[in-house]
N, C-alpha and C. Protein backbone atom coordinates (compact mmCIF):
# COMPACT_ATOMS: atom_id res chain seq x y z
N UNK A 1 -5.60 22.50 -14.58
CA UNK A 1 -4.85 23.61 -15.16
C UNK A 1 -5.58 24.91 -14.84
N UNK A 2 -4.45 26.14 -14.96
CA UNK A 2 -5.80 27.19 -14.82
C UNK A 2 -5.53 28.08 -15.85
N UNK A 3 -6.45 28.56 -15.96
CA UNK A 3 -7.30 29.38 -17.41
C UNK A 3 -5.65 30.48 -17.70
N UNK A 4 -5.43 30.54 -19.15
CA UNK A 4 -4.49 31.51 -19.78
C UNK A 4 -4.68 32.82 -19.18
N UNK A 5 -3.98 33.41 -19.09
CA UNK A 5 -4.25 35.31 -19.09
C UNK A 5 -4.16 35.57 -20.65
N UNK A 6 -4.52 36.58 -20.69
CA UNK A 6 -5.06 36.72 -22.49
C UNK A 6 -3.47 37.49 -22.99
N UNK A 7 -3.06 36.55 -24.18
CA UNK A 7 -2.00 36.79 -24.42
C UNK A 7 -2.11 37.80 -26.07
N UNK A 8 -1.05 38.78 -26.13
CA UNK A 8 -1.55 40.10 -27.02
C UNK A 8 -1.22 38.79 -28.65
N UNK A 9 -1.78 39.34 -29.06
CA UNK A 9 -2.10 38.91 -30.75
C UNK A 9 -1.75 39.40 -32.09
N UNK A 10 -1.36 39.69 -32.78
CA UNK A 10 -1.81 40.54 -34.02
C UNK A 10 -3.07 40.06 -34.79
N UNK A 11 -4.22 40.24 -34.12
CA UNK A 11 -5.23 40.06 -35.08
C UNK A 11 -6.55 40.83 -34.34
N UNK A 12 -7.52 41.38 -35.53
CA UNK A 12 -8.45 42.22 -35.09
C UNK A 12 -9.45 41.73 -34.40
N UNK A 13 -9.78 39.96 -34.02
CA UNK A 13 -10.83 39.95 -33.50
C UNK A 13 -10.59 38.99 -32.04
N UNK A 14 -11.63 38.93 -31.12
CA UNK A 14 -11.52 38.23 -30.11
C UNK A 14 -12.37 36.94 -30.32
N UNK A 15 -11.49 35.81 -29.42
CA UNK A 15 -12.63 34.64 -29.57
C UNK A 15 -13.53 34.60 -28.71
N UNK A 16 -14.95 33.91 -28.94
CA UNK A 16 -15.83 33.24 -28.19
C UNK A 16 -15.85 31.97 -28.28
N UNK A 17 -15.79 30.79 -27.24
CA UNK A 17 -15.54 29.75 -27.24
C UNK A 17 -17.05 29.48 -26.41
N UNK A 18 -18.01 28.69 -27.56
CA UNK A 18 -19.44 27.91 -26.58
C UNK A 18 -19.42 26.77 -27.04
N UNK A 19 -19.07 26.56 -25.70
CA UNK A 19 -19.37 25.04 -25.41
C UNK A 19 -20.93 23.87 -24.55
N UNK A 20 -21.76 23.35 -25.58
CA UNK A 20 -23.01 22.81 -25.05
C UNK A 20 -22.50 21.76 -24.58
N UNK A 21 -23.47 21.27 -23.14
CA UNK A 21 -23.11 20.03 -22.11
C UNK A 21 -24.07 19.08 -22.96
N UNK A 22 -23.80 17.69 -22.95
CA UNK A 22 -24.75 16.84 -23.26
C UNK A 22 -23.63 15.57 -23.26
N UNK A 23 -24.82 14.42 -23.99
CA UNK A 23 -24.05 12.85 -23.88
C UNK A 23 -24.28 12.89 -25.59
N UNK A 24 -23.00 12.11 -26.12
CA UNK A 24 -23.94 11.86 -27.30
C UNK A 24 -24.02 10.13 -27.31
N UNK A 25 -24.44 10.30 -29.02
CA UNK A 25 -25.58 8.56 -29.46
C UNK A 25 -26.72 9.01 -29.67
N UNK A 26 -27.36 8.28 -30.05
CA UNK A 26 -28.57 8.78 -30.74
C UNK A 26 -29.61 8.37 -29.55
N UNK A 27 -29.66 7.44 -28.44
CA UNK A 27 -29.80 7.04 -27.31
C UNK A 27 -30.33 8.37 -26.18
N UNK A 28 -29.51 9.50 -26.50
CA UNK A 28 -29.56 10.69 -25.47
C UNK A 28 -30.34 12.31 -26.27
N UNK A 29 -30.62 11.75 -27.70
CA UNK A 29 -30.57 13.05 -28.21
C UNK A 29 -32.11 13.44 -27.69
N UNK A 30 -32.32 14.34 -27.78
CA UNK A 30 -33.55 15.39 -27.30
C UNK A 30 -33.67 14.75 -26.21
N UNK A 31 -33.02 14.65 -24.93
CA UNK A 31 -33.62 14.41 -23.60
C UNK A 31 -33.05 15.61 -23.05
N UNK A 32 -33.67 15.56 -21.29
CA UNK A 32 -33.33 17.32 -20.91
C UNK A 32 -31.93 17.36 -20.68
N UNK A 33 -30.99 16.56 -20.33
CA UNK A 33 -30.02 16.59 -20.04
C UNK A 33 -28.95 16.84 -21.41
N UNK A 34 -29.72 17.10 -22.89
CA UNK A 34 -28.67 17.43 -23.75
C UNK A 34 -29.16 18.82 -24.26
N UNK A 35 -29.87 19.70 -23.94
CA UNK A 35 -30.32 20.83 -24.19
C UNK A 35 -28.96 21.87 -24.63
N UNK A 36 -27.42 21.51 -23.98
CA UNK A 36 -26.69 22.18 -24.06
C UNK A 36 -26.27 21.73 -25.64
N UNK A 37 -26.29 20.43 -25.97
CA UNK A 37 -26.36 20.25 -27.86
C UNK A 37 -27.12 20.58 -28.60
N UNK A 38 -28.58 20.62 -27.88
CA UNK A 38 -29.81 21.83 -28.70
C UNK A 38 -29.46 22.62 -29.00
N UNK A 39 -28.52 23.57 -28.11
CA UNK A 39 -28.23 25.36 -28.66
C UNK A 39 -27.22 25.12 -29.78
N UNK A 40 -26.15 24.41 -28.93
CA UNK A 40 -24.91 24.39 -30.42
C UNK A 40 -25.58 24.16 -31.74
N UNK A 41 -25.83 22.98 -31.97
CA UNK A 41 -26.56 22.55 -33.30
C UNK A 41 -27.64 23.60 -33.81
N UNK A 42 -28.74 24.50 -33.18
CA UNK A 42 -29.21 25.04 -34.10
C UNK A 42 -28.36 26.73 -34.03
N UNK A 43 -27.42 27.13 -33.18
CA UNK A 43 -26.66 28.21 -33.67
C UNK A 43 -25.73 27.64 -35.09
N UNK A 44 -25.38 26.34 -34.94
CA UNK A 44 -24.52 26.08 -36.37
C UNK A 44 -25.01 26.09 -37.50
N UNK A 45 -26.63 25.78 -37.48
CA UNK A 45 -27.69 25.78 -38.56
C UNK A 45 -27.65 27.12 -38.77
N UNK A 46 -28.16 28.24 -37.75
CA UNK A 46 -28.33 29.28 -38.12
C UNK A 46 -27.09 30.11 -38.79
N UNK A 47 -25.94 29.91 -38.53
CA UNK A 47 -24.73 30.09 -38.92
C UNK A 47 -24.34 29.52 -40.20
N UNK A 48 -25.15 28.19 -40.97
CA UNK A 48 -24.46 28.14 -41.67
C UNK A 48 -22.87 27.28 -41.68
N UNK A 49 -23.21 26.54 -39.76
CA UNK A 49 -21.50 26.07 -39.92
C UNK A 49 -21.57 24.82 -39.72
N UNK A 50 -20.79 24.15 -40.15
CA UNK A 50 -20.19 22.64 -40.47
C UNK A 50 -19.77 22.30 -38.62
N UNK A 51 -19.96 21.34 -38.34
CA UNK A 51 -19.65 20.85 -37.15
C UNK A 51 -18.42 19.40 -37.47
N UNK A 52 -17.55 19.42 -37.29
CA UNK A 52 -16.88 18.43 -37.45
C UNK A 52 -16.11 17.67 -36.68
N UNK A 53 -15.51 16.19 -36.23
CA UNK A 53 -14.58 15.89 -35.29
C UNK A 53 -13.51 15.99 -35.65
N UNK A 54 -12.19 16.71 -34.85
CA UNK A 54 -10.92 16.78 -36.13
C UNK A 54 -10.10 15.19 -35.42
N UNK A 55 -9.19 15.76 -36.14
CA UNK A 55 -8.66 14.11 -35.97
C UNK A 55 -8.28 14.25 -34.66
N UNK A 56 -8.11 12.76 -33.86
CA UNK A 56 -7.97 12.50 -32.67
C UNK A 56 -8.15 13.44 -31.91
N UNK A 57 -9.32 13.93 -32.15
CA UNK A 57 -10.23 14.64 -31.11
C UNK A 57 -11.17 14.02 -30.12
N UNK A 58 -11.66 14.33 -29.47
CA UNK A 58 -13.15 13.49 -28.68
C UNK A 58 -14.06 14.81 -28.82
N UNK A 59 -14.27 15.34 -29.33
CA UNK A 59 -15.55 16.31 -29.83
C UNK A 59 -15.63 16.82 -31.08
N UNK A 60 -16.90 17.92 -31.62
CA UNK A 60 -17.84 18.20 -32.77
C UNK A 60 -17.15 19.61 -32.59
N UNK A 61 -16.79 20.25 -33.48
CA UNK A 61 -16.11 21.65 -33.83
C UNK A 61 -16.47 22.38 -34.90
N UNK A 62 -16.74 23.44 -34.88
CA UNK A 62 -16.98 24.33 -35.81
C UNK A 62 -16.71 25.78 -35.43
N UNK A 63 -16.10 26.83 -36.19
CA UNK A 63 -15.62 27.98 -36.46
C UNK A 63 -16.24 28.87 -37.47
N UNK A 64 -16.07 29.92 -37.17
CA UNK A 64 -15.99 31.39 -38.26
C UNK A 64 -16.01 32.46 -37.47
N UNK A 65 -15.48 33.83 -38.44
CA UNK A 65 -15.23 34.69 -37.79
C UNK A 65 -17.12 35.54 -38.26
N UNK A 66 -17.39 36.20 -37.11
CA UNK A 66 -18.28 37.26 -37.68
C UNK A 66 -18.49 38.42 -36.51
N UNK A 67 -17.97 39.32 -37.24
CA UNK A 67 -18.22 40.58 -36.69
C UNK A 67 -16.60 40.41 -36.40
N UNK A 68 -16.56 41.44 -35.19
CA UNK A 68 -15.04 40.90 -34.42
C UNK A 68 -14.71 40.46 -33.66
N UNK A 69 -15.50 39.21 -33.92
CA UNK A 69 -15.41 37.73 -32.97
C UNK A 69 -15.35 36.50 -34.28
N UNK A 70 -14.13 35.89 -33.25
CA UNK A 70 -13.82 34.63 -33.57
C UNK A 70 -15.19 33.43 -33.38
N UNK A 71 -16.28 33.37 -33.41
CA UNK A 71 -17.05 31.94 -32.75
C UNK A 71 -16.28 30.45 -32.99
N UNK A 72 -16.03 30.07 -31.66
CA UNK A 72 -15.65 28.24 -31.78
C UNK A 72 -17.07 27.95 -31.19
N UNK A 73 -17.93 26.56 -31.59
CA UNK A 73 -19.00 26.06 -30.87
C UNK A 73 -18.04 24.30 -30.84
N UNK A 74 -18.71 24.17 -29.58
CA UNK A 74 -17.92 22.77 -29.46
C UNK A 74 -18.98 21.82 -28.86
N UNK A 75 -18.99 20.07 -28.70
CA UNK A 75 -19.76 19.69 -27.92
C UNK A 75 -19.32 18.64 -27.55
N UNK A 76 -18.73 18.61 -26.53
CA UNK A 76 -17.85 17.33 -26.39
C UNK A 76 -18.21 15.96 -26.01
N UNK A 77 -17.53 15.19 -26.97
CA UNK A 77 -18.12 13.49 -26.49
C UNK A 77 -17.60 12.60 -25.86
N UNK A 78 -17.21 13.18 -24.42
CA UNK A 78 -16.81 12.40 -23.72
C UNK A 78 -17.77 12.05 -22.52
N UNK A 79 -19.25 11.99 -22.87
CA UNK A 79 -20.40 11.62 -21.64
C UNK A 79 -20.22 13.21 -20.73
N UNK A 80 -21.49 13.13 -19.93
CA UNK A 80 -21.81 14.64 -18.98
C UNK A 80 -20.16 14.27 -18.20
N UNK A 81 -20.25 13.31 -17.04
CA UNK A 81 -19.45 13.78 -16.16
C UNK A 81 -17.80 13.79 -16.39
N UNK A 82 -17.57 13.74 -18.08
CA UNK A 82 -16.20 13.92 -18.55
C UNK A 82 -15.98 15.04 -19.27
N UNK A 83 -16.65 16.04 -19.23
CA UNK A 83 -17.01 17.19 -19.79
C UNK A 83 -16.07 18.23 -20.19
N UNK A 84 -14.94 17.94 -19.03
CA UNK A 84 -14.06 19.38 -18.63
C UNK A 84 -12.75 18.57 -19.81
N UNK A 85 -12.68 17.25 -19.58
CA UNK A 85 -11.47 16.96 -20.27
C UNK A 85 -10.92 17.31 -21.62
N UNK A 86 -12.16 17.92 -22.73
CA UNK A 86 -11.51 17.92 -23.93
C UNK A 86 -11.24 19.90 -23.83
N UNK A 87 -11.34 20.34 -22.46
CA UNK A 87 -10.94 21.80 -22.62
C UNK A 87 -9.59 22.42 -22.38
N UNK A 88 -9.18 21.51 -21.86
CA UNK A 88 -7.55 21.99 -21.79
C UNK A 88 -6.36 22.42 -23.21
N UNK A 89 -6.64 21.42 -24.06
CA UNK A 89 -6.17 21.65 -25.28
C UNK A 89 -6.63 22.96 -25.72
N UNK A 90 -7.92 23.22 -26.09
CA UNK A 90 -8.75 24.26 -26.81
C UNK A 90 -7.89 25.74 -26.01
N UNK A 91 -8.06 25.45 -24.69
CA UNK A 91 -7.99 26.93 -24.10
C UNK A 91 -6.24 27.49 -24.36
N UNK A 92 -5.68 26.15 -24.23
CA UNK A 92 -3.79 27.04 -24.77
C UNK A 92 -3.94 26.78 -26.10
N UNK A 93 -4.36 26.51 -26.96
CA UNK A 93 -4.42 26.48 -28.39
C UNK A 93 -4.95 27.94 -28.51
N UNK A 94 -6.33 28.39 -27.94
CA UNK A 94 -6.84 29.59 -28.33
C UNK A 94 -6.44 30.80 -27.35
N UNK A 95 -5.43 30.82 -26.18
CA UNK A 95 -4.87 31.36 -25.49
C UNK A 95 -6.10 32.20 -24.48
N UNK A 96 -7.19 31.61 -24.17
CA UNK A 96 -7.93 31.92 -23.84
C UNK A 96 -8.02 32.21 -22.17
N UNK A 97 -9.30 33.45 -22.18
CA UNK A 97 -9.33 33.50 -20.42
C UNK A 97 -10.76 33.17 -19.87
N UNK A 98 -10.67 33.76 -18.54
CA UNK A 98 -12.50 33.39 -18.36
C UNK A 98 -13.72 33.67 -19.19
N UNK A 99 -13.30 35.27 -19.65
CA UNK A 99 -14.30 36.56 -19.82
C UNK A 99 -15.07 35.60 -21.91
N UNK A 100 -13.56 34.42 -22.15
CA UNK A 100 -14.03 33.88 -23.70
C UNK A 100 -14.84 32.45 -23.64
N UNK A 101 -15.18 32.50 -22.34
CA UNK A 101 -15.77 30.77 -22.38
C UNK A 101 -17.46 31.14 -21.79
N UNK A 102 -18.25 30.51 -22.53
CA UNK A 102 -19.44 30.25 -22.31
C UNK A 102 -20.25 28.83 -22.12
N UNK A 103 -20.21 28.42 -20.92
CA UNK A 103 -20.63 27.24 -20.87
C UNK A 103 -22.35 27.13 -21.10
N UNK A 104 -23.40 25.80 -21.89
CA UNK A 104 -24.54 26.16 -22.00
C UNK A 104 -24.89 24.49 -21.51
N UNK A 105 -25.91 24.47 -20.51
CA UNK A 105 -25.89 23.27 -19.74
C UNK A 105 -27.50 23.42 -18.82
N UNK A 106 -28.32 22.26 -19.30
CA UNK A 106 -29.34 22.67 -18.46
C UNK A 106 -29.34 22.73 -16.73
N UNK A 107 -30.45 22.85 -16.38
CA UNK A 107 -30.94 23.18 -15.01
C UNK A 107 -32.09 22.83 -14.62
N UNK A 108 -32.05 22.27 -13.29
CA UNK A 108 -33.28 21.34 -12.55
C UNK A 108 -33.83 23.00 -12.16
N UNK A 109 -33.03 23.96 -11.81
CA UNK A 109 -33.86 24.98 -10.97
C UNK A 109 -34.50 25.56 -11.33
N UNK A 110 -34.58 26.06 -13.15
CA UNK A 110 -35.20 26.77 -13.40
C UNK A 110 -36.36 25.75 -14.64
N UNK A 111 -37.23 26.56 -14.51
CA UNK A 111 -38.99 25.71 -15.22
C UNK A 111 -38.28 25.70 -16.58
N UNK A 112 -39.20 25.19 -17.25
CA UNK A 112 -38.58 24.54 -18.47
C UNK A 112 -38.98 25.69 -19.15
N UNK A 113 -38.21 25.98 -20.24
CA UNK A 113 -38.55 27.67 -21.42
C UNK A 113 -37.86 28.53 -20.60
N UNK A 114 -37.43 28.43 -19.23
CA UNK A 114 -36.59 29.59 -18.76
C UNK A 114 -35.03 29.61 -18.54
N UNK A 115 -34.44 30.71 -19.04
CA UNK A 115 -32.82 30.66 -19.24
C UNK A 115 -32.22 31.66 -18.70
N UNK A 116 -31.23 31.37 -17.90
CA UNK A 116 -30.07 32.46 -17.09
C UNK A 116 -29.00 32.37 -17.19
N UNK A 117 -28.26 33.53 -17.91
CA UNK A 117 -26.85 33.21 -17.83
C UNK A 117 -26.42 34.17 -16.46
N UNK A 118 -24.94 32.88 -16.43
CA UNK A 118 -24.29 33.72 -14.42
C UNK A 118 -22.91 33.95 -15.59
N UNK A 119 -21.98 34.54 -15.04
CA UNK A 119 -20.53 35.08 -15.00
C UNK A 119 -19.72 34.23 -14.49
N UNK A 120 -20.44 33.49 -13.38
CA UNK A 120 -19.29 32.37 -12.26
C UNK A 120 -20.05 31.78 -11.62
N UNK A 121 -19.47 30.71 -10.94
CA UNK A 121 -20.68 30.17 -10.34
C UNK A 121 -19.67 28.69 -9.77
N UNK A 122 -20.44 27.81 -8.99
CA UNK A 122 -19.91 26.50 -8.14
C UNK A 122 -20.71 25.64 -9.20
N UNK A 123 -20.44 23.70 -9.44
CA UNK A 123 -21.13 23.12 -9.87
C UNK A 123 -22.58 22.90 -9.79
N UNK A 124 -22.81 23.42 -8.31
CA UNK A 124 -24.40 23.15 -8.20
C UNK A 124 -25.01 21.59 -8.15
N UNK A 125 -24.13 20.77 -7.89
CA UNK A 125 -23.94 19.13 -8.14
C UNK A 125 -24.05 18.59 -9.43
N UNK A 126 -23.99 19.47 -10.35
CA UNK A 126 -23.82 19.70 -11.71
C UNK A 126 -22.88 18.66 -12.35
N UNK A 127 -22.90 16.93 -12.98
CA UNK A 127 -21.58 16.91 -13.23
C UNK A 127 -20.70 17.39 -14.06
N UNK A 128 -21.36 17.96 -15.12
CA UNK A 128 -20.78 18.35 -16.50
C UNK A 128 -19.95 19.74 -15.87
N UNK A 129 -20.39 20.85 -15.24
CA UNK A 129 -19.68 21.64 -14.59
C UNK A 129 -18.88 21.54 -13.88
N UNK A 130 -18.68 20.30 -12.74
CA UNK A 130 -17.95 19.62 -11.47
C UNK A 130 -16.99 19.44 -12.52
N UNK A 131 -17.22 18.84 -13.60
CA UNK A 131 -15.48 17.95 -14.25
C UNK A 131 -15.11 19.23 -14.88
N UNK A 132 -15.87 20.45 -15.54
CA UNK A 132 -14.87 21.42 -16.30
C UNK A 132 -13.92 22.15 -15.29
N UNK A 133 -15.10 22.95 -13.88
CA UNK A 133 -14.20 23.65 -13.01
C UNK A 133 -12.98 22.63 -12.65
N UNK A 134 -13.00 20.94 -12.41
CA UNK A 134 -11.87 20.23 -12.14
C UNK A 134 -10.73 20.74 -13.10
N UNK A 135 -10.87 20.33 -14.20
CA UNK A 135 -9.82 20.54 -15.31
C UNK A 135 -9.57 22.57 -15.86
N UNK A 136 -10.22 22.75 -15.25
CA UNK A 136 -9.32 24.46 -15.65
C UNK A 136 -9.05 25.20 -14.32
N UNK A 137 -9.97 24.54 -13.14
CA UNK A 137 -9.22 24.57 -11.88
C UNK A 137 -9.57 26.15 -11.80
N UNK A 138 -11.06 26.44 -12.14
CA UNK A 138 -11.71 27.27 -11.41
C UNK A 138 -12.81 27.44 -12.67
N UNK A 139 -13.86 28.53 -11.82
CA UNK A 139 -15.18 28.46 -11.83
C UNK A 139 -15.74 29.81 -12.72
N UNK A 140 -14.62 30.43 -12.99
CA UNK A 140 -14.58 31.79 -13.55
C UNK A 140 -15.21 31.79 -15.25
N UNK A 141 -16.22 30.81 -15.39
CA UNK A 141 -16.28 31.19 -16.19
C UNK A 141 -17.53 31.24 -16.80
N UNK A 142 -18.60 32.06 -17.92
CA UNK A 142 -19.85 31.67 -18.22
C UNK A 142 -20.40 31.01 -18.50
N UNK A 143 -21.79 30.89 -18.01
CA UNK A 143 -22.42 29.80 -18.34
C UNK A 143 -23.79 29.92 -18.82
N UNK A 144 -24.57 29.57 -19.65
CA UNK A 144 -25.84 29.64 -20.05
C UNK A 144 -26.62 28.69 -19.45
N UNK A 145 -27.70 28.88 -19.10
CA UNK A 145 -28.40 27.30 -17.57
C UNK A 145 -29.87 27.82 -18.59
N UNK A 146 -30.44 26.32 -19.24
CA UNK A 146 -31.44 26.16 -19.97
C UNK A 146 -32.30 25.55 -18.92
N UNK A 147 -33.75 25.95 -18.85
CA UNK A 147 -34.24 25.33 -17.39
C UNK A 147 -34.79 24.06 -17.51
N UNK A 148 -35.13 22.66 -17.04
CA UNK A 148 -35.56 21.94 -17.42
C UNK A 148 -36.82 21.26 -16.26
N UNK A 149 -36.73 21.75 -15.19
CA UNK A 149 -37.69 21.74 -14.24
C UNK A 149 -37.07 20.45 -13.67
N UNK A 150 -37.92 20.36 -12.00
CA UNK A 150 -37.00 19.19 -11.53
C UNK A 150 -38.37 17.96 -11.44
N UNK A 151 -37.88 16.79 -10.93
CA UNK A 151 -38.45 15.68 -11.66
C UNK A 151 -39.90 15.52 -10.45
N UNK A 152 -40.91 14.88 -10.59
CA UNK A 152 -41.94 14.05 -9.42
C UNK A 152 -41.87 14.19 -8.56
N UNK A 153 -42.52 13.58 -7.61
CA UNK A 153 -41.97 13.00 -6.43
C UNK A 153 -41.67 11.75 -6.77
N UNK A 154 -42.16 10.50 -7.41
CA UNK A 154 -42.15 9.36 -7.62
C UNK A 154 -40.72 9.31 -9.04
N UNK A 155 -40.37 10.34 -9.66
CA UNK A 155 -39.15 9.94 -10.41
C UNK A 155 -37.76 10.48 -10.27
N UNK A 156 -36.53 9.48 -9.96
CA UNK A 156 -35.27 9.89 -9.29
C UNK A 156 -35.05 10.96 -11.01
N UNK A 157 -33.73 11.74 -10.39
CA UNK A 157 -32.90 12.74 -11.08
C UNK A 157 -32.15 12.04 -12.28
N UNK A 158 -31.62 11.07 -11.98
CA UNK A 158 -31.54 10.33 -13.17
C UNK A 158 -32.49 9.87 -14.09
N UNK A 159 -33.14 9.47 -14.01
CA UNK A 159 -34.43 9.48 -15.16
C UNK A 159 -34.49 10.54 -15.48
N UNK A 160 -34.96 11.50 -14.55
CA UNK A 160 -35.79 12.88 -15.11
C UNK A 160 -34.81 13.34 -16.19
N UNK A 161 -33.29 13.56 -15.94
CA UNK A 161 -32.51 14.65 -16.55
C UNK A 161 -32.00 13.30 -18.38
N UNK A 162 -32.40 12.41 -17.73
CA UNK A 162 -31.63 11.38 -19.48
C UNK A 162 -33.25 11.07 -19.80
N UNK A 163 -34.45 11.85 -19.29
CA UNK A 163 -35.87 11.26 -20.14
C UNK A 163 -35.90 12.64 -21.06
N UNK A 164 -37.20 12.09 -21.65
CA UNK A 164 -37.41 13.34 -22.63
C UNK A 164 -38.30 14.47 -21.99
N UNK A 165 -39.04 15.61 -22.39
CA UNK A 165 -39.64 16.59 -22.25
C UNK A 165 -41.15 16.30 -22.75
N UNK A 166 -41.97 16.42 -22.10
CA UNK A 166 -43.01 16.71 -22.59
C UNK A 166 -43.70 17.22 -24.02
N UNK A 167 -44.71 16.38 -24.63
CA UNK A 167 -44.96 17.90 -25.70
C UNK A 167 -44.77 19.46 -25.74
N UNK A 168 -45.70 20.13 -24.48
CA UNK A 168 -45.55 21.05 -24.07
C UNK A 168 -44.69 21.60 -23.16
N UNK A 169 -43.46 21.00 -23.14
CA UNK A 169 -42.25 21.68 -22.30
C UNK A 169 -41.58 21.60 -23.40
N UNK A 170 -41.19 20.63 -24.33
CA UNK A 170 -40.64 20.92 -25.42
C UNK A 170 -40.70 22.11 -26.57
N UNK A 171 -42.01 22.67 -26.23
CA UNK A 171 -42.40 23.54 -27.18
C UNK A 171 -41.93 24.69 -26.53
N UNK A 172 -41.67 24.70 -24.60
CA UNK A 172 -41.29 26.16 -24.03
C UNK A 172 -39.95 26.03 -24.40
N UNK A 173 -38.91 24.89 -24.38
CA UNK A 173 -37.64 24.67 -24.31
C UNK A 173 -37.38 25.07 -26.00
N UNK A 174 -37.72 24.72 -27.07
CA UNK A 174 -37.33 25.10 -28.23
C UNK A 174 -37.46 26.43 -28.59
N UNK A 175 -38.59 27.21 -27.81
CA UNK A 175 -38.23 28.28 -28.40
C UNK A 175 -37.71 29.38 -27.49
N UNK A 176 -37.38 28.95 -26.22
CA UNK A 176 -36.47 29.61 -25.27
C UNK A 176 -34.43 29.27 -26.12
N UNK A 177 -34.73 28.15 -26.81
CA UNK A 177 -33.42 27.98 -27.50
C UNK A 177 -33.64 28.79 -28.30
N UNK A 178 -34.38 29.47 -29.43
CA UNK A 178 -34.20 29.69 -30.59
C UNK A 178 -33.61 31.42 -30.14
N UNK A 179 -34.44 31.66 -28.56
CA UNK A 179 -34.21 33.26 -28.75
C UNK A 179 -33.15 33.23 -27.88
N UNK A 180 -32.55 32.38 -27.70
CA UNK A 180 -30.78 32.77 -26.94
C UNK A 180 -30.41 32.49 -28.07
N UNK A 181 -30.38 31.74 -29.05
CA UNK A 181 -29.18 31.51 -30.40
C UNK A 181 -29.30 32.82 -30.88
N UNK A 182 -30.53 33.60 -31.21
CA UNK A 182 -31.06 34.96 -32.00
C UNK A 182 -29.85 35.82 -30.70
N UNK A 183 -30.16 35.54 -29.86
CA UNK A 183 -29.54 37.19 -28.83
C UNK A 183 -27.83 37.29 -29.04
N UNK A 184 -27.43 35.52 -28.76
CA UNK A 184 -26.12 35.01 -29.17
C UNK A 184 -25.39 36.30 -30.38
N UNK A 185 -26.28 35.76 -31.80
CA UNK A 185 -25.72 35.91 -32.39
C UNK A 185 -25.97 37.72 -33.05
N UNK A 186 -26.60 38.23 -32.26
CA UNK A 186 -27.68 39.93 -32.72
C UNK A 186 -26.35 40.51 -31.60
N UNK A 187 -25.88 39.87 -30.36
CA UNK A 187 -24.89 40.42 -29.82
C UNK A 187 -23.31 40.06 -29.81
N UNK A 188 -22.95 39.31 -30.83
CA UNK A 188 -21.68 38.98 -30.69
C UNK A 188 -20.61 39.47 -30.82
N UNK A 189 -21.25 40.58 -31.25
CA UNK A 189 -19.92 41.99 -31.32
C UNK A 189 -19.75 43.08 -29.96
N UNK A 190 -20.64 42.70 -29.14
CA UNK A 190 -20.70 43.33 -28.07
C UNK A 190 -20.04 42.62 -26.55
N UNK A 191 -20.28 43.54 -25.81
CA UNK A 191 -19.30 42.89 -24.28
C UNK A 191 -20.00 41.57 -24.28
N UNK A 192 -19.42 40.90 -23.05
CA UNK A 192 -20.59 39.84 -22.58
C UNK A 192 -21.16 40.33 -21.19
N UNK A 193 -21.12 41.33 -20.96
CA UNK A 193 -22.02 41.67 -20.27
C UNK A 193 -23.31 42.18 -20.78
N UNK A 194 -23.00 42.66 -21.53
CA UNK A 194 -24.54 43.22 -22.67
C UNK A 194 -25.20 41.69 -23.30
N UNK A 195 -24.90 40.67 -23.51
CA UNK A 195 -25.08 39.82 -23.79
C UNK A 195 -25.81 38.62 -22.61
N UNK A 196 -24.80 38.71 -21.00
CA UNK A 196 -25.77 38.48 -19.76
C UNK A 196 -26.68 39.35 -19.30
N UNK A 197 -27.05 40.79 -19.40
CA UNK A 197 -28.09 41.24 -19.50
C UNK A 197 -29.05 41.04 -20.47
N UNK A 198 -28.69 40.69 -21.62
CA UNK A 198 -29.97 40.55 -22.25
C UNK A 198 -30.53 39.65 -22.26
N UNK A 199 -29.81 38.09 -22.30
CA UNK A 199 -30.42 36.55 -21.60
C UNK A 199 -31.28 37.23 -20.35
N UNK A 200 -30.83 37.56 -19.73
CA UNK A 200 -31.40 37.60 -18.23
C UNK A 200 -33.03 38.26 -18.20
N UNK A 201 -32.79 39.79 -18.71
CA UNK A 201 -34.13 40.22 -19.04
C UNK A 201 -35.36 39.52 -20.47
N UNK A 202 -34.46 38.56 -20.48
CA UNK A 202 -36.17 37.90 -21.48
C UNK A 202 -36.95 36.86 -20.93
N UNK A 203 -38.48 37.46 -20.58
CA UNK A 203 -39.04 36.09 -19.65
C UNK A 203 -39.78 35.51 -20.57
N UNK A 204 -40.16 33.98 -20.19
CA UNK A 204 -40.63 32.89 -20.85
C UNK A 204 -41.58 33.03 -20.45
């Protein structure tokens, strides 16, 4: 499908729709490959918001309005490389366009504690990205890339990205999360461009 054009409203605020990549089970939690459920879960803590599955859903949902933004955080449980499927509903339900989706999904490229958000971008052999651009049938849209460093020489990509983090990469990765949830939410009344500049200029 491809992304809504933003349809006029009667209401004063705009949505933000973030969506974290990960697997769930208790099997996957804190490995590098769910970093994108790290952010959701502690912006919902910090928020204050209930995460819930609604009925015959396949994902974790939570809402409120603050400022004059709508926040949806979502995390969908349909495994990494089924990622894109539970977005089709959300986006004609919330009549949404590129400029309201924020995808948050780690990265082999960047060292672990370091975070970049792009505007657009290709999967990057990414699967969790490969299946969303499939299902909205383009690439237009943001993304937050948590870094997780890439693996050995002696350990394949699969291990590396479903193992865990180090003591001390864990400690760069948690608090590289804590100050994108802080920027998230100190800018949510602002463009998202003020919001990809300010991810961008904070180094780890």
């Amino acid at each position: 499908m491809k992304l809504l054009k933003k349809v006029p409203q009667n209401k004063s605020y705009s949505d933000l729709l973030i969506v974290g990549l990960g697997n769930p089970g208790l099997k996957y939690e804190r490995t590098r490959h769910n970093v994108g459920f790290d952010l959701i879960e502690l912006l919902s803590k910090q928020l204050n918001l209930f995460m819930r599955k609604p009925l015959f859903r396949n994902y974790l949902y939570g809402s409120l309005l603050r400022g004059q933004r709508r926040i949806h955080l979502v995390e969908p449980l349909t495994y990494m490389n089924r990622s894109g499927d539970i977005l089709p509903g959300l986006v004609k339900k919330l009549s949404l366009s590129a400029e309201d989706i924020i995808i948050v999904t780690d990265n082999m490229d960047l060292l672990p504690g370091r975070v970049r958000m792009k505007p657009r971008g290709s999967s990057a052999g990414h699967n969790g990205l490969k299946s969303i651009i499939h299902t909205l049938g383009t690439g237009e849209f943001f993304r937050i890339y948590i870094g997780i460093g890439r693996p050995g020489k002696e350990e394949s990509v699969i291990d590396h990205v479903l193992g865990v983090f180090s003591d001390s990469d864990r400690q760069l990765v948690d608090s590289a999360l804590q100050r994108t949830a802080s920027i998230i939410q100190s800018l949510v009344d602002q463009e998202m461009e003020q919001l990809l500049n300010e991810i961008n200029s904070k180094k780890s």
